[in-house]
N, C-alpha and C. Protein backbone atom coordinates (compact mmCIF):
# COMPACT_ATOMS: atom_id res chain seq x y z
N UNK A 1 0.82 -1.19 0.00
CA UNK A 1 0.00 0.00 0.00
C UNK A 1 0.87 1.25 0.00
N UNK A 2 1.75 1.42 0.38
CA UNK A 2 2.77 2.20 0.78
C UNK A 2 3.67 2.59 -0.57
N UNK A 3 3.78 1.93 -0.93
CA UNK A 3 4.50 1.92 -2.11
C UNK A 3 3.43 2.33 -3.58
N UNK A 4 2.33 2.04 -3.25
CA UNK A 4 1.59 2.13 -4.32
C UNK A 4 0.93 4.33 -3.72
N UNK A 5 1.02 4.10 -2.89
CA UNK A 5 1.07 6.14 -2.59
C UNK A 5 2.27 6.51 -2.78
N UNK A 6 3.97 5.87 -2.42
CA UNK A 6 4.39 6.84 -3.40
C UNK A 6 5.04 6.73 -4.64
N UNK A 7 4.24 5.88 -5.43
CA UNK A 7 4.12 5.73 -7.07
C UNK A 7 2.96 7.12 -7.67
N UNK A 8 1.97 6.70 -6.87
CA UNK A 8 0.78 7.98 -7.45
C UNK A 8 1.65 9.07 -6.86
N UNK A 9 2.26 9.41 -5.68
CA UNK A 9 2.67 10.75 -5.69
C UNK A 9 4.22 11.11 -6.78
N UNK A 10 4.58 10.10 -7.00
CA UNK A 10 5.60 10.56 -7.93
C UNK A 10 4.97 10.73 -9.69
N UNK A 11 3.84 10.56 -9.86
CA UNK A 11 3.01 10.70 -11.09
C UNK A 11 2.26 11.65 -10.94
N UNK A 12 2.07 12.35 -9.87
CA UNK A 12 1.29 13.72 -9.54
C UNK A 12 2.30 14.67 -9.48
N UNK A 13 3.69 14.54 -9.45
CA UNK A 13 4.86 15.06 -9.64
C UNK A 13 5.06 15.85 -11.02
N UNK A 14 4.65 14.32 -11.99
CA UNK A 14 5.27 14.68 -13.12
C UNK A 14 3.95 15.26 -14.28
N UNK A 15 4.32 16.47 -15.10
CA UNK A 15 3.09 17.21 -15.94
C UNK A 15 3.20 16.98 -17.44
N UNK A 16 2.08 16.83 -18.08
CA UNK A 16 2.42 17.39 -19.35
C UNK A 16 1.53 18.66 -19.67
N UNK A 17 2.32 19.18 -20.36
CA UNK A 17 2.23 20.70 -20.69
C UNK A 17 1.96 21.03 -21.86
N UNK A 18 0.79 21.78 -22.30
CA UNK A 18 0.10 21.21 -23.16
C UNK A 18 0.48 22.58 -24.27
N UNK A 19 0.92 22.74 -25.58
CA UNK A 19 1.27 23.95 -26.17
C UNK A 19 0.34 24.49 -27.45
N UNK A 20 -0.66 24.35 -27.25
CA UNK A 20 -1.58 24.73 -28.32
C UNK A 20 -1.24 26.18 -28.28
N UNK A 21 -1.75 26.59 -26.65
CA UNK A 21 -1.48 28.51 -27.86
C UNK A 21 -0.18 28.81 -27.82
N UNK A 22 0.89 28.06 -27.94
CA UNK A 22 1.92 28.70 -28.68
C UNK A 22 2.07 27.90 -30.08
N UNK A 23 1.24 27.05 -30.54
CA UNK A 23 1.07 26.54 -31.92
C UNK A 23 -0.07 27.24 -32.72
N UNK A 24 -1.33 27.63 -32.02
CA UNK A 24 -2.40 28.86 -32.30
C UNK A 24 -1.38 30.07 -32.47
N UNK A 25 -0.37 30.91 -31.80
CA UNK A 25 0.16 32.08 -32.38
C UNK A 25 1.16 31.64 -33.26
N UNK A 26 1.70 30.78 -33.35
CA UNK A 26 2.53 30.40 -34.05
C UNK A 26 2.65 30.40 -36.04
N UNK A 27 0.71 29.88 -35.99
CA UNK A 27 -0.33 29.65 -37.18
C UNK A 27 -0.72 30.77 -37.76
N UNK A 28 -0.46 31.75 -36.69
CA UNK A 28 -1.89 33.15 -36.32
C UNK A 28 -3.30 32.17 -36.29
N UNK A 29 -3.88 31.87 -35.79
CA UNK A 29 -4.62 30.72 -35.91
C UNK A 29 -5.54 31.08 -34.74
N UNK A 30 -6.89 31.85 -34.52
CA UNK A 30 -7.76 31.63 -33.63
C UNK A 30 -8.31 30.61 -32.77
N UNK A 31 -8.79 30.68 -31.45
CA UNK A 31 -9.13 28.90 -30.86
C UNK A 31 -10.42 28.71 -31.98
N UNK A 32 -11.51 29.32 -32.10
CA UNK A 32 -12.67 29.08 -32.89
C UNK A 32 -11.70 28.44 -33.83
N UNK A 33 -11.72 29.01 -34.51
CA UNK A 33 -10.76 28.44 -36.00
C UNK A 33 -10.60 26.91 -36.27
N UNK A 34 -9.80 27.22 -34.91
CA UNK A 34 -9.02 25.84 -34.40
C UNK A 34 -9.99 24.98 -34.30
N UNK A 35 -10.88 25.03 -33.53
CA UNK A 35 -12.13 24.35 -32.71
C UNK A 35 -12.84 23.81 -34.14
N UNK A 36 -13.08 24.14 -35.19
CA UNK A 36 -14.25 23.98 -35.86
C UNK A 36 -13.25 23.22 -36.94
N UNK A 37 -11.97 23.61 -37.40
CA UNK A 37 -11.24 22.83 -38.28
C UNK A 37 -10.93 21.36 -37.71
N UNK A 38 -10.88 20.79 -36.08
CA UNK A 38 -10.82 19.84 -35.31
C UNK A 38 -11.89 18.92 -35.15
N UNK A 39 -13.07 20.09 -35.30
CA UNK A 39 -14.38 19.30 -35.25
C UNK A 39 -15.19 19.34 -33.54
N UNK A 40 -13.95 19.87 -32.67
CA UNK A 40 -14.52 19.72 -31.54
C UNK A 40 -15.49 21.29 -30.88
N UNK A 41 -15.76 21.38 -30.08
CA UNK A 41 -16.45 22.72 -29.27
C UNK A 41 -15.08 23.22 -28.53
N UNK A 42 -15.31 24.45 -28.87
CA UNK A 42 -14.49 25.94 -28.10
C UNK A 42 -14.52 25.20 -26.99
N UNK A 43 -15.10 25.11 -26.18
CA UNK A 43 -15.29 24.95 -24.81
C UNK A 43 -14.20 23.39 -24.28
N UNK A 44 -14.30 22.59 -25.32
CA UNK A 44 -13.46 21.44 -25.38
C UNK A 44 -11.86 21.57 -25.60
N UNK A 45 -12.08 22.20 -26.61
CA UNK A 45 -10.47 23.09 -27.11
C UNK A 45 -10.07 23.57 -25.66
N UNK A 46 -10.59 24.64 -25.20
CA UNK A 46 -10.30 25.35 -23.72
C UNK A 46 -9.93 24.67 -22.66
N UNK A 47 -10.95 23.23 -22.22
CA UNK A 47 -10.41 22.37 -21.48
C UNK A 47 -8.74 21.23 -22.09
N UNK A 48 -9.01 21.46 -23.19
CA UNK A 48 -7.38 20.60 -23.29
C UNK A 48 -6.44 22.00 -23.27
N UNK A 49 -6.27 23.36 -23.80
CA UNK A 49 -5.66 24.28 -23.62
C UNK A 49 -5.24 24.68 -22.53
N UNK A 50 -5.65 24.29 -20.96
CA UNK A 50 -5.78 24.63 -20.30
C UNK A 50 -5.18 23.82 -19.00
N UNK A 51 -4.77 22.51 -19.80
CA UNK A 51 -4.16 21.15 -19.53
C UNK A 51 -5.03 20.46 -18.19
N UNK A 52 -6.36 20.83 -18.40
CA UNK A 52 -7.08 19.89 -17.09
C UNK A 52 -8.35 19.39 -18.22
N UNK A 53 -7.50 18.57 -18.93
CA UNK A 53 -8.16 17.52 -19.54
C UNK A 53 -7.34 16.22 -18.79
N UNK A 54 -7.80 15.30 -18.49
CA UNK A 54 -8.10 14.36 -18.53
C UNK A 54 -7.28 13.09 -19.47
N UNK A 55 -8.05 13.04 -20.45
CA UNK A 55 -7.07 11.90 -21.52
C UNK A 55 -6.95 12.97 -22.89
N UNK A 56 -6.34 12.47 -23.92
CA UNK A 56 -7.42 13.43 -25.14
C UNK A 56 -7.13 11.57 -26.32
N UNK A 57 -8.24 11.59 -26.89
CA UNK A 57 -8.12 10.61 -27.68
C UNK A 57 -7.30 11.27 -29.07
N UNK A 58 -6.38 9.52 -29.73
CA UNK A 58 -5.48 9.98 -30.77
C UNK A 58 -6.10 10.53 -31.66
N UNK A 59 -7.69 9.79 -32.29
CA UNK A 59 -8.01 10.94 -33.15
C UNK A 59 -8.09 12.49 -32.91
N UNK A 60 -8.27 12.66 -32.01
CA UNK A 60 -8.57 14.32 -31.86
C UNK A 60 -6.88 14.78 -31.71
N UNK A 61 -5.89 14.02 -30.89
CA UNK A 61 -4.83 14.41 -31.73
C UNK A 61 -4.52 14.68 -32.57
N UNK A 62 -4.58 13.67 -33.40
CA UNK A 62 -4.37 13.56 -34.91
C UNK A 62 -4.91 14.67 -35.65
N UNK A 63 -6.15 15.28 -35.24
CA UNK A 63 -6.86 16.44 -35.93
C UNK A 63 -6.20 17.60 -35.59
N UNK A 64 -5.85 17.43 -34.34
CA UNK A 64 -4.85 19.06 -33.92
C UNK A 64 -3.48 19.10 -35.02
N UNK A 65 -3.14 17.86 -34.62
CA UNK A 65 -1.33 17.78 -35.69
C UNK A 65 -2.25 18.20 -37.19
N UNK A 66 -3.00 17.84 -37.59
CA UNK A 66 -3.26 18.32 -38.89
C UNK A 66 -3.84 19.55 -38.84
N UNK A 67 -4.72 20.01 -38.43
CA UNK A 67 -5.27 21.26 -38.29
C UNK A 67 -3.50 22.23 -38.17
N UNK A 68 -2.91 21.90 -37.43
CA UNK A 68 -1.78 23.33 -36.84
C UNK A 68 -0.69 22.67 -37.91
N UNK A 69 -0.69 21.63 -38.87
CA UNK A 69 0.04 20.94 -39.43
C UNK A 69 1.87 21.37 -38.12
N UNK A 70 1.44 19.96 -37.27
CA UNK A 70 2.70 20.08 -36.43
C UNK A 70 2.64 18.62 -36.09
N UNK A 71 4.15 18.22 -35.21
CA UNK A 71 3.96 16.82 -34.53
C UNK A 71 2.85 16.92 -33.16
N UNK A 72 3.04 15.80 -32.42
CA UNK A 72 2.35 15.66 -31.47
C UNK A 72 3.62 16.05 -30.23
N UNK A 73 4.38 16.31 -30.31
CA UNK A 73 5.10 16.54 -29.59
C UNK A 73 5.96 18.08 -29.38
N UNK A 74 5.10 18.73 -30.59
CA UNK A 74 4.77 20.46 -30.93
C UNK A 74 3.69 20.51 -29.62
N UNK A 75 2.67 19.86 -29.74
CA UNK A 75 1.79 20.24 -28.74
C UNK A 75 2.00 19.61 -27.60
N UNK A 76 2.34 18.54 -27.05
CA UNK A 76 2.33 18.23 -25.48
C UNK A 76 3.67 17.81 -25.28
N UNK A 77 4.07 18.23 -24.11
CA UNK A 77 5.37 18.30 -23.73
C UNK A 77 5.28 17.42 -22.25
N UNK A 78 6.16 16.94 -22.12
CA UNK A 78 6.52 16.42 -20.55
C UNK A 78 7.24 16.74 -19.66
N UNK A 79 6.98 17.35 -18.98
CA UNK A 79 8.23 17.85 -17.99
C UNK A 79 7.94 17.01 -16.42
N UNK A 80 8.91 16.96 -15.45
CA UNK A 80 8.67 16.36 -14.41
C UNK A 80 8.77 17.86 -13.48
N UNK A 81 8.39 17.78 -12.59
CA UNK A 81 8.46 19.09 -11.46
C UNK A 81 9.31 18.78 -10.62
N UNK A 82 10.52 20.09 -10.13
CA UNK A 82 11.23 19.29 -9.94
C UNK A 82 11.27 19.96 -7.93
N UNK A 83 11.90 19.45 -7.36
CA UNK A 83 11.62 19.46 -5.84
C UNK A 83 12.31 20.43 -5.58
N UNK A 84 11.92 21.71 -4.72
CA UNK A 84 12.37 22.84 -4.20
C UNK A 84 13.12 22.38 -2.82
C-alpha cells in the first residue's frame, strides 16, 4: 500500500504541458478556428488548452497535428516538477 502512494505521488509530480497557444500564435490561428477545423467545441479546445483535460483521444490528436500541421510533440510536452 505504501509503495503504491508513493508511485501515485511521484506521477502527480510529473506534468504534461500542453502547447496549443503557442502553436495557435505560431499559425496566427484563432481557438474558434481551431475548434471547428478539429471538429470539436471551443469549450473542449479550452479544457485541453488549459491542460485539465483528462485523456485526449489519438483521433482528436491527430486532428490538432493536422489542423496546426505540427507533430504531437509540438503540442504536449513532458516535464517532471522538480523538488524545491
Amino acid at each position: 500500500m505504501k509503495l503504491r502512494l508513493q508511485q501515485r505521488k511521484r506521477l502527480n509530480d510529473m506534468q504534461i504541458i500542453v502547447n496549443i497557444d503557442v502553436m495557435l500564435a505560431r499559425r496566427k490561428m484563432s481557438s474558434g478556428e481551431l475548434a471547428a477545423k478539429v471538429g470539436i467545441t471551443p469549450a473542449n479546445l479550452s479544457v485541453l488548452k488549459t491542460g485539465k483535460a483528462k485523456a485526449v483521444r489519438f483521433s482528436t490528436l491527430a486532428a490538432l497535428c493536422s489542423a496546426l500541421d505540427c507533430q504531437p510533440g509540438d503540442i504536449l510536452e513532458f516535464r517532471e516538477d522538480q523538488e524545491t
